[in-house]
Structures are given as structure tokens and as C-alpha cells.
Protein backbone atom coordinates (compact mmCIF):
# COMPACT_ATOMS: atom_id res chain seq x y z
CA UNK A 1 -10.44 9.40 -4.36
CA UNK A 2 -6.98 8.93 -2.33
CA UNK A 3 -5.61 6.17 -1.33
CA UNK A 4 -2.96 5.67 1.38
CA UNK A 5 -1.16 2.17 0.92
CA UNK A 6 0.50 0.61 3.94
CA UNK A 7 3.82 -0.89 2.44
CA UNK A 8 5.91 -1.28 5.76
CA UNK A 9 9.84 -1.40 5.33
CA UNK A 10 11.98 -2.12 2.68
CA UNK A 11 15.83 -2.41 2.34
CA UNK A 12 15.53 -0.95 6.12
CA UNK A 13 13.21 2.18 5.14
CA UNK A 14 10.33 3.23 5.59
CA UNK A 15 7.87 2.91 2.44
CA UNK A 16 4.64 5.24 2.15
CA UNK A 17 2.42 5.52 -0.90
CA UNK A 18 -0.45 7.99 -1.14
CA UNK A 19 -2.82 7.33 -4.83
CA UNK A 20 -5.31 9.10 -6.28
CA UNK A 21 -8.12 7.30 -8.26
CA UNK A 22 -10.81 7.99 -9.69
CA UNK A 23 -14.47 5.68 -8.46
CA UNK A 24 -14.97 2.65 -10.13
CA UNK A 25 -18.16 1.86 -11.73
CA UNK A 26 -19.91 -0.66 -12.88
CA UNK A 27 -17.09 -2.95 -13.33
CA UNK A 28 -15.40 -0.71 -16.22
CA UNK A 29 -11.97 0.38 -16.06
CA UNK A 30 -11.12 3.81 -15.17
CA UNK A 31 -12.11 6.26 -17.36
CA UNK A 32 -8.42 7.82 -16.66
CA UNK A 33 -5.52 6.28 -14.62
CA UNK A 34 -2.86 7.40 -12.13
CA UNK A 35 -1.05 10.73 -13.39
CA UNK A 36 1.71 9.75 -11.03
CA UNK A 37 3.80 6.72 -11.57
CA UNK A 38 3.36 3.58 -9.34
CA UNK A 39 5.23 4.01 -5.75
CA UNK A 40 4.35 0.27 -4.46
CA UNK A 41 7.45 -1.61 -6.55
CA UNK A 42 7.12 -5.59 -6.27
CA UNK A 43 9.31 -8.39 -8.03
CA UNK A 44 5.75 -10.22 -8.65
CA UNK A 45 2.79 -10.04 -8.18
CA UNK A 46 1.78 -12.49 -5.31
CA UNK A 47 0.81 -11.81 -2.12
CA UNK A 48 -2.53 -12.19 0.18
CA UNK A 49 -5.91 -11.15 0.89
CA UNK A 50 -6.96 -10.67 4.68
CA UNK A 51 -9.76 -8.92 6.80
CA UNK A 52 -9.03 -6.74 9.71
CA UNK A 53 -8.31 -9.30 12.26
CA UNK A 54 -5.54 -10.85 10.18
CA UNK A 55 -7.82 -13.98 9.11
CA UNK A 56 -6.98 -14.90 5.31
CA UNK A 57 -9.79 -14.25 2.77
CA UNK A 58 -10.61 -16.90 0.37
CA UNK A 59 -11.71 -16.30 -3.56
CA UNK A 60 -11.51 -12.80 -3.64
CA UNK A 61 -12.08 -11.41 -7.22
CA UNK A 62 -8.96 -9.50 -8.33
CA UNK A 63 -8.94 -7.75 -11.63
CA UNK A 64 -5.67 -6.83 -13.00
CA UNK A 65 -5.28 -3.74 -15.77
CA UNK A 66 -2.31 -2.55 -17.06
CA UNK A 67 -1.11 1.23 -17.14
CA UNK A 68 -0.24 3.29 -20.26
CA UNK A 69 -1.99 1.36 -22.99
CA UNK A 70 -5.05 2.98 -24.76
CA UNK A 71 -8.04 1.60 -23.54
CA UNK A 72 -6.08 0.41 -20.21
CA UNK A 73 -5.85 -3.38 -21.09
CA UNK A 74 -7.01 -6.11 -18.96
CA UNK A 75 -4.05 -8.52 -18.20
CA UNK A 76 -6.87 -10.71 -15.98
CA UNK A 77 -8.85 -11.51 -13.53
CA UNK A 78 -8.55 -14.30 -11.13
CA UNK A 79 -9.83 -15.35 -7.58
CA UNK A 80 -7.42 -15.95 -4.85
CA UNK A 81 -7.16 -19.45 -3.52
CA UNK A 82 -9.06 -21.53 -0.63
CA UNK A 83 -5.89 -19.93 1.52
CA UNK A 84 -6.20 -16.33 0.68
CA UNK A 85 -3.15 -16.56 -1.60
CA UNK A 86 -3.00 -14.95 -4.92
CA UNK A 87 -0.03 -14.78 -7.73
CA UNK A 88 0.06 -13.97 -11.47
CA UNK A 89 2.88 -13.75 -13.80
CA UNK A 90 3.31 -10.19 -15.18
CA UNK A 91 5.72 -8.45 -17.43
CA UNK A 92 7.32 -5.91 -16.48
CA UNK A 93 5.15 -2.21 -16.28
CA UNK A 94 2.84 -0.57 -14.08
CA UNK A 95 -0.99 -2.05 -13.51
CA UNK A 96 -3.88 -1.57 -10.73
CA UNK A 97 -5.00 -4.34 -9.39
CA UNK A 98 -8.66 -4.10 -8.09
CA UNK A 99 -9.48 -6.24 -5.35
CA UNK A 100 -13.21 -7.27 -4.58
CA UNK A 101 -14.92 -9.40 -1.86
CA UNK A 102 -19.02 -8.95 -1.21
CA UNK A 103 -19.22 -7.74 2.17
CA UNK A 104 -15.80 -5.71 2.38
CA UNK A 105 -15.19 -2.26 0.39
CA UNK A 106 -13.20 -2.53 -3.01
CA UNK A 107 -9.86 -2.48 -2.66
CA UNK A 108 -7.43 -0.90 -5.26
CA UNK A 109 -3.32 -0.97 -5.49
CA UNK A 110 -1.05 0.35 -8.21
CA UNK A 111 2.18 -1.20 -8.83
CA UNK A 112 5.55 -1.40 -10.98
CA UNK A 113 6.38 -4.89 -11.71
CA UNK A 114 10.61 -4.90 -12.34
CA UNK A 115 13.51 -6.26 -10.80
CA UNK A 116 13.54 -4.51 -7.43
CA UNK A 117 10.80 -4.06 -4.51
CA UNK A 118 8.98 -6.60 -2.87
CA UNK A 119 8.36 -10.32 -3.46
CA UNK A 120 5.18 -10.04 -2.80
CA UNK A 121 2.26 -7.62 -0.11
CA UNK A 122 -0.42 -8.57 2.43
CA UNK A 123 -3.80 -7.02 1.33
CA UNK A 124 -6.13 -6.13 3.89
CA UNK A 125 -9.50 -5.82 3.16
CA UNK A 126 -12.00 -3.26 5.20
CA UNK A 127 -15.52 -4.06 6.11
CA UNK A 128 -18.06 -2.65 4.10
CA UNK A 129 -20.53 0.17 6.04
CA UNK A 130 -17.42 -0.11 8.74
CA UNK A 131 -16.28 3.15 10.31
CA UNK A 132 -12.74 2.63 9.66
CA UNK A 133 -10.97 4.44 7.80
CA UNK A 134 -8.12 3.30 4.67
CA UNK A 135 -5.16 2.51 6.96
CA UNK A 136 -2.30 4.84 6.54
CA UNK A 137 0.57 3.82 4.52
CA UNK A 138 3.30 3.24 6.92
CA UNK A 139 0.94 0.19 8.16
CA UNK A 140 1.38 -2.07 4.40
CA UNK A 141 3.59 -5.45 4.52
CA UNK A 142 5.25 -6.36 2.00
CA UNK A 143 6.68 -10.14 1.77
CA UNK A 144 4.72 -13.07 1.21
């Protein structure tokens, strides 16, 4: 599976990032993660979870695993808040963060947590059965 992550401008330039996944099932971690390092870089990770038309999605089930440890070790899972919002304290490293909402496809973003990137990224979740596609990469916000 590929995965084109809109993650708009930062430091005045353009930011793209194209992943490629394997299917989750069942609710189990990957069976193997992300050859290629993390290109989505945040500060923490914070951010929120909307549908198409911008409105914010409340108590959206986000599981967060962290990449390079043997068994790919759960760091958590959480819901975001009555506003959409969501935030976690992280060490520093890579992790995916799967994003799930009945109704709306699952939504998956890797990440490096360090010093640099983004404070933060807007989320947008797709309606499930919907004929649209992933949007691009150029389209992702960072911020929040």
C-alpha cells in the first residue's frame, strides 16, 4: 500500500512524503514496518483529526507504535478529544500512528519525533466506500 501525505510548507518549502505500508489487520501491528525512514518530522506529536469538509472529528481511536524495536512496541492508544484535538508526549524516534474512526477509512502516518519539523499536523480523514482518492502530499498542514 502507498501512501501520499499532504505536509504543506515548512521553513518556506515545499514538503511531500510518499509511504509504503503494508494492510493492517485485525488490529495487529504490521507484520513489517517502513524500510525507509520517516519523511513527516514533527517537534510533538499533537495535531487534529478532520473530515473532508474541514469539520473537526471527535474521539477518534489513534494507536501509536514505535519503529525499530522487535515486536514494534505500542507506545499507546488514545482517543482524540470532544474538539478533534489529539497530543501525546513521545521520545524522541520514529512511530506510525494509526488513525481510526467507524465510518471513514483508516488512516496511517509515520513520523520522526526530534527537535526540528512541525509543532504539530491536521489529519484528514476520508469517507469510507467514498470515491476519493488519498490526497496528494503537497495538500498536508502542518501547525496546530
Amino acid at each position: 500500500m502507498t501512501m501520499r501525505l499532504l505536509v504543506g510548507e515548512y521553513k518556506g518549502k515545499g514538503v511531500t512524503c510518499e509511504l509504503k505500508l503494508p494492510p493492517l489487520t485485525g488490529g495487529e501491528p504490521p507484520a513489517t514496518m517502513p524500510d525507509e525512514p520517516a519523511r513527516i518530522r514533527l517537534i510533538e506529536f499533537r495535531g487534529a483529526v478532520e473530515d473532508e469538509k474541514k469539520a473537526l472529528i471527535p474521539h477518534v481511536i489513534i494507536r501509536v507504535l514505535r519503529v525499530g524495536s522487535q515486536d514494534h512496541e505500542s507506545a499507546a492508544e488514545f482517543l482524540s478529544d470532544e474538539n478533534g484535538q489529539f497530543a501525546l508526549r513521545l521520545d524522541n524516534g520514529s512511530y506510525v500512528a494509526i488513525f481510526d474512526y467507524q465510518g471513514f477509512r483508516e488512516r496511517i502516518l509515520a513520523f520522526h519525533l526530534g527537535n526540528d519539523g512541525w509543532q504539530g499536523v491536521e489529519l484528514a480523514m476520508i469517507v469510507d466506500g467514498s470515491s476519493v482518492h488519498d490526497p496528494p502530499a503537497s495538500e498536508w498542514k502542518g501547525g496546530r
